[in-house]
PDB file of N, CA and C in Angstrom:
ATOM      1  N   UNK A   1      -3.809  -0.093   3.589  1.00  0.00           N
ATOM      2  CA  UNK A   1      -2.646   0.536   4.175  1.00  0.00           C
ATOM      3  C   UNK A   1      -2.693   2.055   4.041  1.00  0.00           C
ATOM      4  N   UNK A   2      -3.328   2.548   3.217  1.00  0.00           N
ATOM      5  CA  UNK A   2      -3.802   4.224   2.462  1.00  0.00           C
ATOM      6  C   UNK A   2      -4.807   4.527   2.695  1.00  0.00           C
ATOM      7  N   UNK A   3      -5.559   4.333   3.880  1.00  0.00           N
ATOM      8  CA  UNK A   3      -7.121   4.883   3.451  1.00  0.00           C
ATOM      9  C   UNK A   3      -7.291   6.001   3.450  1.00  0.00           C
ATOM     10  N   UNK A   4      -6.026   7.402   4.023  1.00  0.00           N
ATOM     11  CA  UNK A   4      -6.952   8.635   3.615  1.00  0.00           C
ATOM     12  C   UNK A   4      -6.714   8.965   2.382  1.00  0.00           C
ATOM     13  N   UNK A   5      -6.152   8.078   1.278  1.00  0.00           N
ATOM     14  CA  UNK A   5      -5.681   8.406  -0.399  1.00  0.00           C
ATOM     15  C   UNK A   5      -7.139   8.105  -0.526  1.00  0.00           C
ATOM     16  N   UNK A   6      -7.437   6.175  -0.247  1.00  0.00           N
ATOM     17  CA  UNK A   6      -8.162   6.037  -0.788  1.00  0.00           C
ATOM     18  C   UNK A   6      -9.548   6.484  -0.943  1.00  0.00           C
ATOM     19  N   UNK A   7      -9.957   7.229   0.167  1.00  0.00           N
ATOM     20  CA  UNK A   7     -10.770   8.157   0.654  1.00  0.00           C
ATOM     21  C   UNK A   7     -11.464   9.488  -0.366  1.00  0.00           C
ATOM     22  N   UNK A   8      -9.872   9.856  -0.288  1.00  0.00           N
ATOM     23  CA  UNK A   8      -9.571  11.099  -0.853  1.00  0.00           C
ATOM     24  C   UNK A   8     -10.060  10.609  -2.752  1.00  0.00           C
ATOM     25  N   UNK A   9      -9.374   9.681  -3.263  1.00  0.00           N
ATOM     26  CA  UNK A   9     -10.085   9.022  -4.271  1.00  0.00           C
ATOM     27  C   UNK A   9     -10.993   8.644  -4.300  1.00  0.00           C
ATOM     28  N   UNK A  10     -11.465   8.488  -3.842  1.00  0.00           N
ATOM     29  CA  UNK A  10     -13.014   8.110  -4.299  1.00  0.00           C
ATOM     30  C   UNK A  10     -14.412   9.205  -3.969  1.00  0.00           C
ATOM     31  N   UNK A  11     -13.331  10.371  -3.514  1.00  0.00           N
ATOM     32  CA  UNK A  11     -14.489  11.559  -3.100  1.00  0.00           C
ATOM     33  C   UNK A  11     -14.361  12.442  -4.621  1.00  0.00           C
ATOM     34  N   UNK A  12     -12.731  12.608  -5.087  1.00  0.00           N
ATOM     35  CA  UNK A  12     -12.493  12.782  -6.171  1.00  0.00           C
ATOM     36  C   UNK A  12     -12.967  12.523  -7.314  1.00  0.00           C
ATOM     37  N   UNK A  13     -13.723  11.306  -7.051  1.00  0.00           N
ATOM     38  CA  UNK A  13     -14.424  10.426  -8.142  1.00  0.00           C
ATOM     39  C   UNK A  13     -15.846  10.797  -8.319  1.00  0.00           C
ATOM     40  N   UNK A  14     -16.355  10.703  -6.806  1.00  0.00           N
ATOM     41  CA  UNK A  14     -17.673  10.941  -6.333  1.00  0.00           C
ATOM     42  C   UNK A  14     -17.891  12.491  -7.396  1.00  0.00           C
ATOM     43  N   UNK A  15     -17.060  13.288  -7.184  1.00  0.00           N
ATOM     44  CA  UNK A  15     -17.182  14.896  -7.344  1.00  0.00           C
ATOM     45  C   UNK A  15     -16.920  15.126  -9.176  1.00  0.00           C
ATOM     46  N   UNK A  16     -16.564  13.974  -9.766  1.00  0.00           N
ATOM     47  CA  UNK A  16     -15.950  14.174 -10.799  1.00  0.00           C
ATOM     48  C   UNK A  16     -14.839  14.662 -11.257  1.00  0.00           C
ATOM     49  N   UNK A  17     -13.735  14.967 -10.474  1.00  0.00           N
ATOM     50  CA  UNK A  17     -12.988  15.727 -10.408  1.00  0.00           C
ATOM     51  C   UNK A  17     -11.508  14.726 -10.512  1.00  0.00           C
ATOM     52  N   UNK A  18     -11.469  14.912 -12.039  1.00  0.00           N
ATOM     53  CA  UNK A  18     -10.911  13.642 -12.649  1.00  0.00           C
ATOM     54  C   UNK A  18      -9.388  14.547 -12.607  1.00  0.00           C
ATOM     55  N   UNK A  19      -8.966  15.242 -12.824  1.00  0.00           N
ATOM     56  CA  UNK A  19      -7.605  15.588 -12.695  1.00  0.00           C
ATOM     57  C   UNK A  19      -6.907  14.964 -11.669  1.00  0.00           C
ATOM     58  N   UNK A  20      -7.989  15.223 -10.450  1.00  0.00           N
ATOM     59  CA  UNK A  20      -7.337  15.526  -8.963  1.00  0.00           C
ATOM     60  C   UNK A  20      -7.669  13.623  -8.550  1.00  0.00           C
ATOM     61  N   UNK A  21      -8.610  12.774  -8.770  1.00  0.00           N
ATOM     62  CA  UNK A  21      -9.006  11.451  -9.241  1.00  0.00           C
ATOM     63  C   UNK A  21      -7.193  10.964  -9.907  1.00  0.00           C
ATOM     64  N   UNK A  22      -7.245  11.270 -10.832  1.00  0.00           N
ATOM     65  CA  UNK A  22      -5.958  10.538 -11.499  1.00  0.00           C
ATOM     66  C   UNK A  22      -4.626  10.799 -11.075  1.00  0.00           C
ATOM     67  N   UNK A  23      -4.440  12.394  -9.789  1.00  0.00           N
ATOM     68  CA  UNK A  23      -3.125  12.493  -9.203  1.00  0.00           C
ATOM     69  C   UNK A  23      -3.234  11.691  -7.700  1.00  0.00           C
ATOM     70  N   UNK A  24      -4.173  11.488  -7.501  1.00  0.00           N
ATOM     71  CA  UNK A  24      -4.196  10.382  -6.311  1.00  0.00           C
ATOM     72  C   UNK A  24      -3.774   9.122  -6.631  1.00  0.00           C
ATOM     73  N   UNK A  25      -4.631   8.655  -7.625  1.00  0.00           N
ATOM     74  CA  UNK A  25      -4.563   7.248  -8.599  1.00  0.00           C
ATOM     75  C   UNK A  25      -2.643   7.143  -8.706  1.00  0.00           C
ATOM     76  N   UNK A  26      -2.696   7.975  -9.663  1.00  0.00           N
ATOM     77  CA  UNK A  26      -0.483   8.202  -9.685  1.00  0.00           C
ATOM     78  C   UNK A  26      -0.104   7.478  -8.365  1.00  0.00           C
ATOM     79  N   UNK A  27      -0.285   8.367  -7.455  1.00  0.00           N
ATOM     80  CA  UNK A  27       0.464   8.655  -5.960  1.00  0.00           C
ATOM     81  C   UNK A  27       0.262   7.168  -5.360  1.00  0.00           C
ATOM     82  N   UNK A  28      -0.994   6.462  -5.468  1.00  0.00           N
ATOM     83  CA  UNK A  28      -0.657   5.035  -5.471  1.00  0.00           C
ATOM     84  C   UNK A  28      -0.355   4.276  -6.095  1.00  0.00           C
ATOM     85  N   UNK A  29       0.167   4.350  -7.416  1.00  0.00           N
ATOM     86  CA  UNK A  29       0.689   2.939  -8.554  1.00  0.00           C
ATOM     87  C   UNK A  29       1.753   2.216  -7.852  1.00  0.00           C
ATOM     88  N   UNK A  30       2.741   2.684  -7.333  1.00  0.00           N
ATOM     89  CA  UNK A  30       3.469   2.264  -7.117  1.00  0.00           C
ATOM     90  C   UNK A  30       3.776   1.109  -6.166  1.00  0.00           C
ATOM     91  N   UNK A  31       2.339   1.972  -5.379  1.00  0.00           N
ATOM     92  CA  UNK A  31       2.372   0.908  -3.784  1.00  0.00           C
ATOM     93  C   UNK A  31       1.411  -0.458  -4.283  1.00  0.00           C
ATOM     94  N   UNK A  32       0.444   0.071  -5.439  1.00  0.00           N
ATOM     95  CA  UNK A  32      -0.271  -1.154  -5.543  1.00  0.00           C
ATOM     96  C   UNK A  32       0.336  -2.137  -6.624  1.00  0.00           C
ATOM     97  N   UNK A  33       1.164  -0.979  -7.691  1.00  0.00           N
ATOM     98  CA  UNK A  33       1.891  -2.663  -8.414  1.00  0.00           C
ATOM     99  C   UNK A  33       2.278  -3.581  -7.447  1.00  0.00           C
ATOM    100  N   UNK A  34       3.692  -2.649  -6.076  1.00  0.00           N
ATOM    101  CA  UNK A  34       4.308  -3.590  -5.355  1.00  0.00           C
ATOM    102  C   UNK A  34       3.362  -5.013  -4.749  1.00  0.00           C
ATOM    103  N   UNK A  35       2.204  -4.351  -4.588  1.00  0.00           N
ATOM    104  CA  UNK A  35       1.144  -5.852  -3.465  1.00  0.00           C
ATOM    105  C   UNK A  35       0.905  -6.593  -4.445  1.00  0.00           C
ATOM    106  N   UNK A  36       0.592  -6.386  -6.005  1.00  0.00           N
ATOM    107  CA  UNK A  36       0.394  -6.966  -7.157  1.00  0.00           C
ATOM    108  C   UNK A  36       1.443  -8.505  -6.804  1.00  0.00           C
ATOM    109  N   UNK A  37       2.531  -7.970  -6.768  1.00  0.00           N
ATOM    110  CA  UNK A  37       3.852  -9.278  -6.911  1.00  0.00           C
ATOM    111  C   UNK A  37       3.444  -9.911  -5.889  1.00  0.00           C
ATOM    112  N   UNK A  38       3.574  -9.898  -4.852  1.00  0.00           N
ATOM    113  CA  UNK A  38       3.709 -10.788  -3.294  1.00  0.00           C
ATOM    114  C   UNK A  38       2.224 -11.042  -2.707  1.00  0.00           C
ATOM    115  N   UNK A  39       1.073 -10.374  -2.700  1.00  0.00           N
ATOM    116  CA  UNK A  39      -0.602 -10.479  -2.070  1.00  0.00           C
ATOM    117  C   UNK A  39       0.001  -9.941  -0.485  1.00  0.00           C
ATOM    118  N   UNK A  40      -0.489 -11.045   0.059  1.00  0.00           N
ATOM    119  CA  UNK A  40      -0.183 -10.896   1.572  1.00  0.00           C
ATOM    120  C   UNK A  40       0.838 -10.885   2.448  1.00  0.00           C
ATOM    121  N   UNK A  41       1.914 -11.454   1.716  1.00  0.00           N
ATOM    122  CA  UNK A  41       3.309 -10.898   2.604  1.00  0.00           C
ATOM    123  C   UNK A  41       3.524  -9.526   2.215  1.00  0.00           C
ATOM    124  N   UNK A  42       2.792  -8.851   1.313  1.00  0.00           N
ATOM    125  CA  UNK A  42       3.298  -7.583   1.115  1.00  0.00           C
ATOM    126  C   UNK A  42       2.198  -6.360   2.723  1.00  0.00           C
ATOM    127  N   UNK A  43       1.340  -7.395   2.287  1.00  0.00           N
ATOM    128  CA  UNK A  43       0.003  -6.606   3.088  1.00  0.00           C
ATOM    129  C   UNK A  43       0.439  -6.455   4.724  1.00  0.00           C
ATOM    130  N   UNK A  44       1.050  -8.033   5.031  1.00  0.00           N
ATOM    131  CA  UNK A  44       1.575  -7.710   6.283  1.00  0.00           C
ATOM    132  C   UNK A  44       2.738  -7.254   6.407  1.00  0.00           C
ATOM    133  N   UNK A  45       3.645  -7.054   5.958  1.00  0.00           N
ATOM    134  CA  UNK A  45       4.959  -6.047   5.785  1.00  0.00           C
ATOM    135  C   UNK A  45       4.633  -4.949   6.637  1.00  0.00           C
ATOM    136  N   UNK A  46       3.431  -4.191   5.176  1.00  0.00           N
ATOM    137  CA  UNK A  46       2.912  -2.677   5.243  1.00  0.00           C
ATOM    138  C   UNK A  46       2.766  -2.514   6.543  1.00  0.00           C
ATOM    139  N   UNK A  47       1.457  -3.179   6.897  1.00  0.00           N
ATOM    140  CA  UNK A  47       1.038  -3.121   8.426  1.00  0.00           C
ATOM    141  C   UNK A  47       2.316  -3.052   9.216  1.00  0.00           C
ATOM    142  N   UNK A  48       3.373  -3.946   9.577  1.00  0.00           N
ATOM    143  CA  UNK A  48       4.320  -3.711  10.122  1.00  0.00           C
ATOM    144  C   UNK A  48       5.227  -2.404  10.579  1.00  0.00           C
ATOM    145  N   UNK A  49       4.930  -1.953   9.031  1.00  0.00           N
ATOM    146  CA  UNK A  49       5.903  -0.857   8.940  1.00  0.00           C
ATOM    147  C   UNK A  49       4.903   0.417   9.627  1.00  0.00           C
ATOM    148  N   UNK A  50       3.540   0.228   9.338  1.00  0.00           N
ATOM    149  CA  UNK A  50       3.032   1.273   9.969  1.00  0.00           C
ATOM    150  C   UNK A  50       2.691   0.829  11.550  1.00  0.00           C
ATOM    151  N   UNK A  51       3.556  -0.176  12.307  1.00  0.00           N
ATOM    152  CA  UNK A  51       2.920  -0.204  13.673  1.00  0.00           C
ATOM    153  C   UNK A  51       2.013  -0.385  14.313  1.00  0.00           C
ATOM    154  N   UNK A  52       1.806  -1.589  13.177  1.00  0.00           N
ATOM    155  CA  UNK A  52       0.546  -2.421  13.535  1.00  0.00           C
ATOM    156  C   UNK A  52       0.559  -4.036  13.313  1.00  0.00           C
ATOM    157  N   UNK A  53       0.533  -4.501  14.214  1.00  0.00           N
ATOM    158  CA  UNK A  53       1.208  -6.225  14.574  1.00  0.00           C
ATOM    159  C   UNK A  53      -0.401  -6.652  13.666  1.00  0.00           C
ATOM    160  N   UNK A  54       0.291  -7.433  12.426  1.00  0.00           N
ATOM    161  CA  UNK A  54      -0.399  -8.219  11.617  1.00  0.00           C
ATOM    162  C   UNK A  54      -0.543  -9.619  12.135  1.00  0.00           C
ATOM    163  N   UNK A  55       0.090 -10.395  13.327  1.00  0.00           N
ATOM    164  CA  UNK A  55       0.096 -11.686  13.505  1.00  0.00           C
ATOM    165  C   UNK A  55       1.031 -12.150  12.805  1.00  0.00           C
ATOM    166  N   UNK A  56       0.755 -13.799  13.252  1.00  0.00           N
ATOM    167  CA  UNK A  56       1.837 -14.348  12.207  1.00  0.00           C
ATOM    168  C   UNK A  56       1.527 -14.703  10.905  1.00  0.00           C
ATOM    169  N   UNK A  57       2.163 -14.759   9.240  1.00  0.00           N
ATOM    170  CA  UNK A  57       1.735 -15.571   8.719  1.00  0.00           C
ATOM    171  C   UNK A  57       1.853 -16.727   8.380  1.00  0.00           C
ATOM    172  N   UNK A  58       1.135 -17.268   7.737  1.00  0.00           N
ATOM    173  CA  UNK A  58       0.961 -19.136   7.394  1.00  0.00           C
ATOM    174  C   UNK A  58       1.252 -19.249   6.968  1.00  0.00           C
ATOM    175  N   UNK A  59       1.674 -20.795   6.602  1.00  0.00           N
ATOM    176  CA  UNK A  59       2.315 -21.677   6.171  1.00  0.00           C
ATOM    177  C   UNK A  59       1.692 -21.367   4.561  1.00  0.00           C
ATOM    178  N   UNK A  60       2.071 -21.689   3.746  1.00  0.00           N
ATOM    179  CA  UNK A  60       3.086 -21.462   2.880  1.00  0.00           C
ATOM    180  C   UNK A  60       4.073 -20.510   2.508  1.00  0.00           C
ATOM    181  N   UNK A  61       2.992 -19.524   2.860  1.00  0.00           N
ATOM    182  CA  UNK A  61       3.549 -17.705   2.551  1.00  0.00           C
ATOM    183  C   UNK A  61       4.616 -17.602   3.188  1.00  0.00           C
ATOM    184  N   UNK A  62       5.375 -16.699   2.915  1.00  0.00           N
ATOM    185  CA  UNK A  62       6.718 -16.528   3.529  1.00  0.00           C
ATOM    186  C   UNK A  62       6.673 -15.022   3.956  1.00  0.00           C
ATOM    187  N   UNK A  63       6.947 -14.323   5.232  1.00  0.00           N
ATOM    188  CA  UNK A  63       7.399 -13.129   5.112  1.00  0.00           C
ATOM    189  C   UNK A  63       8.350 -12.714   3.846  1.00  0.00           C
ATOM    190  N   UNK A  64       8.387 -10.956   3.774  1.00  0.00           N
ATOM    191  CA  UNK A  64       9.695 -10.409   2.791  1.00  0.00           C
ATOM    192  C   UNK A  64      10.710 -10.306   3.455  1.00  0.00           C
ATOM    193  N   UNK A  65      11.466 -10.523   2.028  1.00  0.00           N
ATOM    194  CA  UNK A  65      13.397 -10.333   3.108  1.00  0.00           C
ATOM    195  C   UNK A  65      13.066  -8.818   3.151  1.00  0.00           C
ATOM    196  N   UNK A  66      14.633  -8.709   2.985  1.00  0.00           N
ATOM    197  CA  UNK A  66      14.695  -7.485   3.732  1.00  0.00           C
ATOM    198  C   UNK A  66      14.953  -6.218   2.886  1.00  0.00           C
ATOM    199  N   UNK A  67      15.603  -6.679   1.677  1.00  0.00           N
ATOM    200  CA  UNK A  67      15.207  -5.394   1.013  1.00  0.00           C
ATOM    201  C   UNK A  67      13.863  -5.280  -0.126  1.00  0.00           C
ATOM    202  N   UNK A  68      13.149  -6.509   0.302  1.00  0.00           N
ATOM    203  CA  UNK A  68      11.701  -6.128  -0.371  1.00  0.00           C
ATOM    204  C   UNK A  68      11.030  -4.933   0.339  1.00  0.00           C
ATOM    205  N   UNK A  69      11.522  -5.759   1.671  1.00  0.00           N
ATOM    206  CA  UNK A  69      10.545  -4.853   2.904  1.00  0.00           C
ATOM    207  C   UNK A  69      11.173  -3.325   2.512  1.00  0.00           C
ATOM    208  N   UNK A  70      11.838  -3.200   2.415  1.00  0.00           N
ATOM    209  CA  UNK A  70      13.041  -2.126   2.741  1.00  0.00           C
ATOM    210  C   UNK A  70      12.236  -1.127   1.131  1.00  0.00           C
ATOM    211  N   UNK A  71      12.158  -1.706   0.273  1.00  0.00           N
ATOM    212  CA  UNK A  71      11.559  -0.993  -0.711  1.00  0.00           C
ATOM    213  C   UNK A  71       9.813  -0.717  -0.818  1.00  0.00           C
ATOM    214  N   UNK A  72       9.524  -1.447   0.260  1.00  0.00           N
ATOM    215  CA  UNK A  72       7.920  -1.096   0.276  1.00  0.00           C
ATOM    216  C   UNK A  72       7.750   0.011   1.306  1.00  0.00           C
ATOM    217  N   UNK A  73       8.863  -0.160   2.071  1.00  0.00           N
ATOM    218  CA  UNK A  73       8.464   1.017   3.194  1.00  0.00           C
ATOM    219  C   UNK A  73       9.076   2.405   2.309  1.00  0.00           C
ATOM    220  N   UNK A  74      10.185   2.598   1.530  1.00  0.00           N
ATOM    221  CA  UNK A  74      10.484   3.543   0.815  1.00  0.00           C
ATOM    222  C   UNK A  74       9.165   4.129  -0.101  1.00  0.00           C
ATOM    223  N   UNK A  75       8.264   2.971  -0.575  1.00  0.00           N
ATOM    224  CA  UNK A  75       6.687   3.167  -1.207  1.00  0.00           C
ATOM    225  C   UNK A  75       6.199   3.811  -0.315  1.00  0.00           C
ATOM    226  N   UNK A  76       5.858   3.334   0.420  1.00  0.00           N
ATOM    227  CA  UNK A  76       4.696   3.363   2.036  1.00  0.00           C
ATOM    228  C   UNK A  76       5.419   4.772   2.189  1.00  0.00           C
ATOM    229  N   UNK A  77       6.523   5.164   2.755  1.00  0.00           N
ATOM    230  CA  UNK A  77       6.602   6.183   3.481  1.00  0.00           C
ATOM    231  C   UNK A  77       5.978   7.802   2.756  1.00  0.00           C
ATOM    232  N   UNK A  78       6.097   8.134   2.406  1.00  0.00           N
ATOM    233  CA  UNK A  78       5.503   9.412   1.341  1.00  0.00           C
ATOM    234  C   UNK A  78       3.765   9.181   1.508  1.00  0.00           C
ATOM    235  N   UNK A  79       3.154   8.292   1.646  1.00  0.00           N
ATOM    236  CA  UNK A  79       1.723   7.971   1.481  1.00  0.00           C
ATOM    237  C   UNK A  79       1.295   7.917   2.816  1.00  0.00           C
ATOM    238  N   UNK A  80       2.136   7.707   3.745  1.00  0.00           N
ATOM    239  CA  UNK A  80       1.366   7.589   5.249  1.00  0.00           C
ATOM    240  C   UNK A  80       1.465   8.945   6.426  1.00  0.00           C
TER     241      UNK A  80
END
C-alpha cells in the first residue's frame, strides 16, 4: 500500500543510513501493526481507499466495518 516509504527504506538501509532507516520504519508502525490484526481485509480496505478495486473478498473473511476502515484510512492518509 506504501511503496515509495518502502522504497525509500530500504535505500536507507542499502546506504546505511540508520537514522533516516528508523524515521521511515516509525512513519510505518502504525499502518503495519493495523494489517497485523485483520491480514487481508485490512489489505483490501487500503487498496480501496487508495482507488484501486481489490475485487471481492472470500468467504470466510469479512470486509471492515466502518470505523475500522475509517481508522486505517486516518493511517493510510499521511503515507500516501
Amino acid at each position: 500500500m506504501i511503496p515509495r516509504l518502502n522504497l525509500e527504506l530500504y535505500s536507507a538501509l542499502r546506504q546505511s543510513d540508520l537514522p533516516a532507516a528508523l524515521r521511515l520504519f516509525r512513519r510505518q508502525l502504525p499502518l503495519l501493526q493495523f494489517i497485523v490484526q485483520a491480514a487481508s481485509a485490512d489489505d483490501r480496505a487500503g487498496l480501496e481507499i487508495m482507488g484501486i478495486d481489490p475485487g471481492h473478498l472470500r468467504a470466510p473473511l469479512a470486509g471492515l466495518d466502518a470505523a475500522r476502515k475509517q481508522e486505517l484510512r486516518e493511517i493510510l492518509q499521511p503515507l500516501i
